[in-house]
C-alpha atoms as a PDB file:
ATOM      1  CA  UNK A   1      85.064-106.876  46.085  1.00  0.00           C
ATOM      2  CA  UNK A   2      82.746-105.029  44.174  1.00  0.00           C
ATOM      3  CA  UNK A   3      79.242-105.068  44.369  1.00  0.00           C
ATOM      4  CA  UNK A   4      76.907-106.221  41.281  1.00  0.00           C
ATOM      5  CA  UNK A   5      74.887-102.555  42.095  1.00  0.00           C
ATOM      6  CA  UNK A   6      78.458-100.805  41.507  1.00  0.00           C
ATOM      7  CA  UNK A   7      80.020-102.818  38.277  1.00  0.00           C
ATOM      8  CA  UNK A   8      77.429-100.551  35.815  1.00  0.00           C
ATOM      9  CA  UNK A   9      79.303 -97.359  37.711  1.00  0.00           C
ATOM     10  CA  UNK A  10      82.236 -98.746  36.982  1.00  0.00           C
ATOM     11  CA  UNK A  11      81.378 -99.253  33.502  1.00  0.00           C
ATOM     12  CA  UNK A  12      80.295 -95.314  32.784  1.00  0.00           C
ATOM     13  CA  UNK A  13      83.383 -94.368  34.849  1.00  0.00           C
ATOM     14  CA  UNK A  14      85.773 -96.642  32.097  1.00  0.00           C
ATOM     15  CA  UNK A  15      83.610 -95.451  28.820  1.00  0.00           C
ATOM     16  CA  UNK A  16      83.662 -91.799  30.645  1.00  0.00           C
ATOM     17  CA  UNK A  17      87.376 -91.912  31.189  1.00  0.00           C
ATOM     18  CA  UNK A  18      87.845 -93.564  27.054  1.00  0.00           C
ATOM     19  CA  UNK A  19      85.970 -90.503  26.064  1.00  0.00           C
ATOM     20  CA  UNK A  20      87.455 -88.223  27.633  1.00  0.00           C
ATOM     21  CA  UNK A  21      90.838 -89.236  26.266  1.00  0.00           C
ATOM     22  CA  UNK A  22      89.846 -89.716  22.826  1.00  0.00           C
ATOM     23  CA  UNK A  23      88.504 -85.991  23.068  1.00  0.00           C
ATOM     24  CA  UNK A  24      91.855 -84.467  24.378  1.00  0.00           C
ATOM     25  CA  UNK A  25      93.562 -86.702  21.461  1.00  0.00           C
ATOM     26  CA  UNK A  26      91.685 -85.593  18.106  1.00  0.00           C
ATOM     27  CA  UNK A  27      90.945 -81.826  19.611  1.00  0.00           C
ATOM     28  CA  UNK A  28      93.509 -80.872  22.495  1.00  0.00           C
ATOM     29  CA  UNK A  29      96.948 -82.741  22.792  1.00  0.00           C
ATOM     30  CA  UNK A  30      98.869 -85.475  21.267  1.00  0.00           C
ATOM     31  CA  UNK A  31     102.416 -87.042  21.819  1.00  0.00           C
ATOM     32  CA  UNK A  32     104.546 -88.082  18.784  1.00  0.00           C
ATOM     33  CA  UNK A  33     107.910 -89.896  19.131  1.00  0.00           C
ATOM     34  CA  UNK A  34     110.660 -88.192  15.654  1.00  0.00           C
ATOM     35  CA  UNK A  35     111.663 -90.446  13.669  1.00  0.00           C
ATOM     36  CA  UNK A  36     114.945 -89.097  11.490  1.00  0.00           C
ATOM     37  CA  UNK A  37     117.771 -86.351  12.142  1.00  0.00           C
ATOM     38  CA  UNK A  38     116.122 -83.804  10.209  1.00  0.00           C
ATOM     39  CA  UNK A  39     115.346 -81.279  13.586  1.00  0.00           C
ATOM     40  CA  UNK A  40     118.465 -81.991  14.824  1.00  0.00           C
ATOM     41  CA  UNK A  41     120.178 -80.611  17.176  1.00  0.00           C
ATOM     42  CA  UNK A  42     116.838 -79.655  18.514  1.00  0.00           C
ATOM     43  CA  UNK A  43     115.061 -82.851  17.941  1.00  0.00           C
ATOM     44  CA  UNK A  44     116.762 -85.953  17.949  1.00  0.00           C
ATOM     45  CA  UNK A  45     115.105 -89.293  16.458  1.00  0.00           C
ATOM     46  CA  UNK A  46     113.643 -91.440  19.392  1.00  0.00           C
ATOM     47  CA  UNK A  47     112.731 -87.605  20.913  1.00  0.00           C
ATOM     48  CA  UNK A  48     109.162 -87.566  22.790  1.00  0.00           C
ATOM     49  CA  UNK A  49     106.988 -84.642  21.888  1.00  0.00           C
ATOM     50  CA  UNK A  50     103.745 -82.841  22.722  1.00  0.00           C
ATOM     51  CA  UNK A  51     101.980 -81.370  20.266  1.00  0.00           C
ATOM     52  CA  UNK A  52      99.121 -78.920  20.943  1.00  0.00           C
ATOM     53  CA  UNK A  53      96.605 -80.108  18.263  1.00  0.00           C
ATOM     54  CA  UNK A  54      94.417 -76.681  19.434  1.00  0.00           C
ATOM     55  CA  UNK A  55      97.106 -74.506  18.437  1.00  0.00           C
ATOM     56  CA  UNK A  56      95.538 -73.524  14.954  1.00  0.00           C
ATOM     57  CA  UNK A  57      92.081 -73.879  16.100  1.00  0.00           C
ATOM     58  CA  UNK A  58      89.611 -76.871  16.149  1.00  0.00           C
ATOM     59  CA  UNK A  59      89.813 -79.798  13.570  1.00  0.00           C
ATOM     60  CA  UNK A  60      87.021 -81.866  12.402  1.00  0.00           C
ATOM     61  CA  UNK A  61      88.329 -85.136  14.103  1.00  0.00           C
ATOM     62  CA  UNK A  62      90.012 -87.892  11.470  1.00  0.00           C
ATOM     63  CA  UNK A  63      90.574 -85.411   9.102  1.00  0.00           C
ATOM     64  CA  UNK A  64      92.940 -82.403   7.992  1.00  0.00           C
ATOM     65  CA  UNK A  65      90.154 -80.325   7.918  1.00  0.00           C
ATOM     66  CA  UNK A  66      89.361 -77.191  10.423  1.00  0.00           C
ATOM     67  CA  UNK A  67      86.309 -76.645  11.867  1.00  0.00           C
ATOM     68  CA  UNK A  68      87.083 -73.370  13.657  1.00  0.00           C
ATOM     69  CA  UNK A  69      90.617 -71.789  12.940  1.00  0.00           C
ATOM     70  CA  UNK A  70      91.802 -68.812  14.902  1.00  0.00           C
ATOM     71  CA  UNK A  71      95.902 -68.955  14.508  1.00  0.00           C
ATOM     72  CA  UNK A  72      98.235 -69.751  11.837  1.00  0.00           C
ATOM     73  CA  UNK A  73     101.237 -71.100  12.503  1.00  0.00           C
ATOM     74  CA  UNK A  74     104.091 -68.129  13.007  1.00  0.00           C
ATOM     75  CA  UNK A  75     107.844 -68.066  12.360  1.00  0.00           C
ATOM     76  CA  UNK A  76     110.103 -70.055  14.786  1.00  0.00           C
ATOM     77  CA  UNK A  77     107.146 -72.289  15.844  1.00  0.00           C
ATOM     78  CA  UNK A  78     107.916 -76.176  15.123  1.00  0.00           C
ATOM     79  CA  UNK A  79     104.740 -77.737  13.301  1.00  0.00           C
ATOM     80  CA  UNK A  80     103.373 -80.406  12.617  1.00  0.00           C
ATOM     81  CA  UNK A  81     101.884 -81.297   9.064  1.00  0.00           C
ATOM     82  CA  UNK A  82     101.211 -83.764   6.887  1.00  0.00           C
ATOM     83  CA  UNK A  83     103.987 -83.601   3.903  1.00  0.00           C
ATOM     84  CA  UNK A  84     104.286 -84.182   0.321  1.00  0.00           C
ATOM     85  CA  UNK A  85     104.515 -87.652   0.602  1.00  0.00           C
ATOM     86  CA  UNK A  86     101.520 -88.283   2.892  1.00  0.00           C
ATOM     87  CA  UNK A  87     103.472 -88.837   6.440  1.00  0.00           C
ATOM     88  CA  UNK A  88     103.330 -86.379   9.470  1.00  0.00           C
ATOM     89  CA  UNK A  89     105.930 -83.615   9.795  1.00  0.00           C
ATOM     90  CA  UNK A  90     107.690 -82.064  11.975  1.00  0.00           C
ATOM     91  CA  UNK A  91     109.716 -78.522  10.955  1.00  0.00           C
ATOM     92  CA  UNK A  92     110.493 -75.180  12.003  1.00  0.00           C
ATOM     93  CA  UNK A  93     107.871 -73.009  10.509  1.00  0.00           C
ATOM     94  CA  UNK A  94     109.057 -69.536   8.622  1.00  0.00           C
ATOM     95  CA  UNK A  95     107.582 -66.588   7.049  1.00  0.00           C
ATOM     96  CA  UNK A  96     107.267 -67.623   3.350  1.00  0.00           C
ATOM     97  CA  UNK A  97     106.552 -63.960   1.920  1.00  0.00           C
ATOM     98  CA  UNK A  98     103.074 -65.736   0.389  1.00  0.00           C
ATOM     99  CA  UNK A  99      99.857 -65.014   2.223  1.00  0.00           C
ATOM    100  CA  UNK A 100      98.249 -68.535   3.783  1.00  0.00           C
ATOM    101  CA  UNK A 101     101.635 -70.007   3.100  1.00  0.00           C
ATOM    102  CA  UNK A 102     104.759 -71.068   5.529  1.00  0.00           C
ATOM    103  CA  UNK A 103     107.915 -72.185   4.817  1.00  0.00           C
ATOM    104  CA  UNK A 104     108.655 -75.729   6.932  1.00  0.00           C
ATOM    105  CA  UNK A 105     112.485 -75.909   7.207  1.00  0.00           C
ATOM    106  CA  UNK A 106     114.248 -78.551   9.441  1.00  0.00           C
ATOM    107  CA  UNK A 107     117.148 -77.638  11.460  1.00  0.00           C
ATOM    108  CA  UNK A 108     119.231 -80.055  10.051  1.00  0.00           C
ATOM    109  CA  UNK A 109     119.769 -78.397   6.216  1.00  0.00           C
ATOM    110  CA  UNK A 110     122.034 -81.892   4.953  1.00  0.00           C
ATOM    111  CA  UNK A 111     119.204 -84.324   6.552  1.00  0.00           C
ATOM    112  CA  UNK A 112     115.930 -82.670   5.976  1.00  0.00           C
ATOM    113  CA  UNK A 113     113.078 -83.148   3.148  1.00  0.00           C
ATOM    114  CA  UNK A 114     111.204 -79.893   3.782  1.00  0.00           C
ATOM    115  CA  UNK A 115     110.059 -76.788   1.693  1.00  0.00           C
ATOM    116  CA  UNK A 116     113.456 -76.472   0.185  1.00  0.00           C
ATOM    117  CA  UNK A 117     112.767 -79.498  -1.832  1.00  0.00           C
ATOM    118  CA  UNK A 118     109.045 -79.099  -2.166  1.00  0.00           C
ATOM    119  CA  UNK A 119     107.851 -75.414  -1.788  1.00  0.00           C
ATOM    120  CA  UNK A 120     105.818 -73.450   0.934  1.00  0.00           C
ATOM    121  CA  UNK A 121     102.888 -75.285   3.127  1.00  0.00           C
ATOM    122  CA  UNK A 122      99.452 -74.156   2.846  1.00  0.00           C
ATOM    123  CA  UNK A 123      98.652 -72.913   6.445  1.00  0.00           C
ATOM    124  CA  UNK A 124      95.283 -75.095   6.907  1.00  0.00           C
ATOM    125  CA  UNK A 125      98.130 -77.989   6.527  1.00  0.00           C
ATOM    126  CA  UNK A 126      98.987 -77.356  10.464  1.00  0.00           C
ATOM    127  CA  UNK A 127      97.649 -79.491  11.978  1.00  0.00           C
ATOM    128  CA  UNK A 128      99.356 -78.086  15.459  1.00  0.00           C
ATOM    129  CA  UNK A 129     102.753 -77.115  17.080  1.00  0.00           C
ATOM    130  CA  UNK A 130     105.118 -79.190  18.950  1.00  0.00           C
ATOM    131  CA  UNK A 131     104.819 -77.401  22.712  1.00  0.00           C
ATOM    132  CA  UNK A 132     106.903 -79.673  24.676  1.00  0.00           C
ATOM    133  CA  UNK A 133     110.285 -81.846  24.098  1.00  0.00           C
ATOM    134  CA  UNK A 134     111.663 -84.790  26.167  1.00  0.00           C
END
């Protein structure tokens, strides 16, 4: 049993630890589960991904907005962005011939709402790059 001289430990140890993952989640690393076949046959719908939120650089947390960029996102990479239609994408990113532009094109050509249908992506749009699939 605890004692009353270690429960306000405890308490900066929880609000420490909440920190500390809220930090890695708005600046470092995120997970995301795909919904849809348009990655396919590299991502399937239920797939669980990371996504390296630092990729691109630092964004000012809750927003779309960077605070410090230092990459773009290159050809081949699969990034994440908000789309067209306000949700969060997730498409293979290729060289659009437009400075500060990329072309996001899903795998999946018959399934996939992507820059085919709506034109490049401004690059400030990343807002990081799917590292990790499971």
């Amino acid at each position: 049993m605890e004692s009353p001289a270690s429960k306000p430990k405890t308490a900066r140890a929880v609000v420490a630890a909440f920190a500390a993952a809220l930090f890695a989640k708005s600046f470092l690393v995120d997970f995301m589960i795909a919904e849809g076949n348009s990655m396919v046959p590299s991502i399937k719908s239920g797939t669980v991904m990371l996504v390296n939120r630092a990729a691109y650089g630092i964004l000012v947390p809750f927003s779309s907005r960077y605070l410090v960029r230092w990459s773009v996102p290159r050809p081949g990479e699969i990034v994440v962005f908000p789309s067209p239609d306000g949700r969060l994408a997730v498409k293979r990113s290729e060289d659009s011939g437009i400075e500060g532009f990329f072309l996001a094109i899903g795998d999946n050509e018959g399934s996939s709402y992507d820059s085919r249908a709506y034109g490049p992506v401004a690059n400030d749009r990343a807002l990081g790059r799917v590292v990790g699939i499971r």
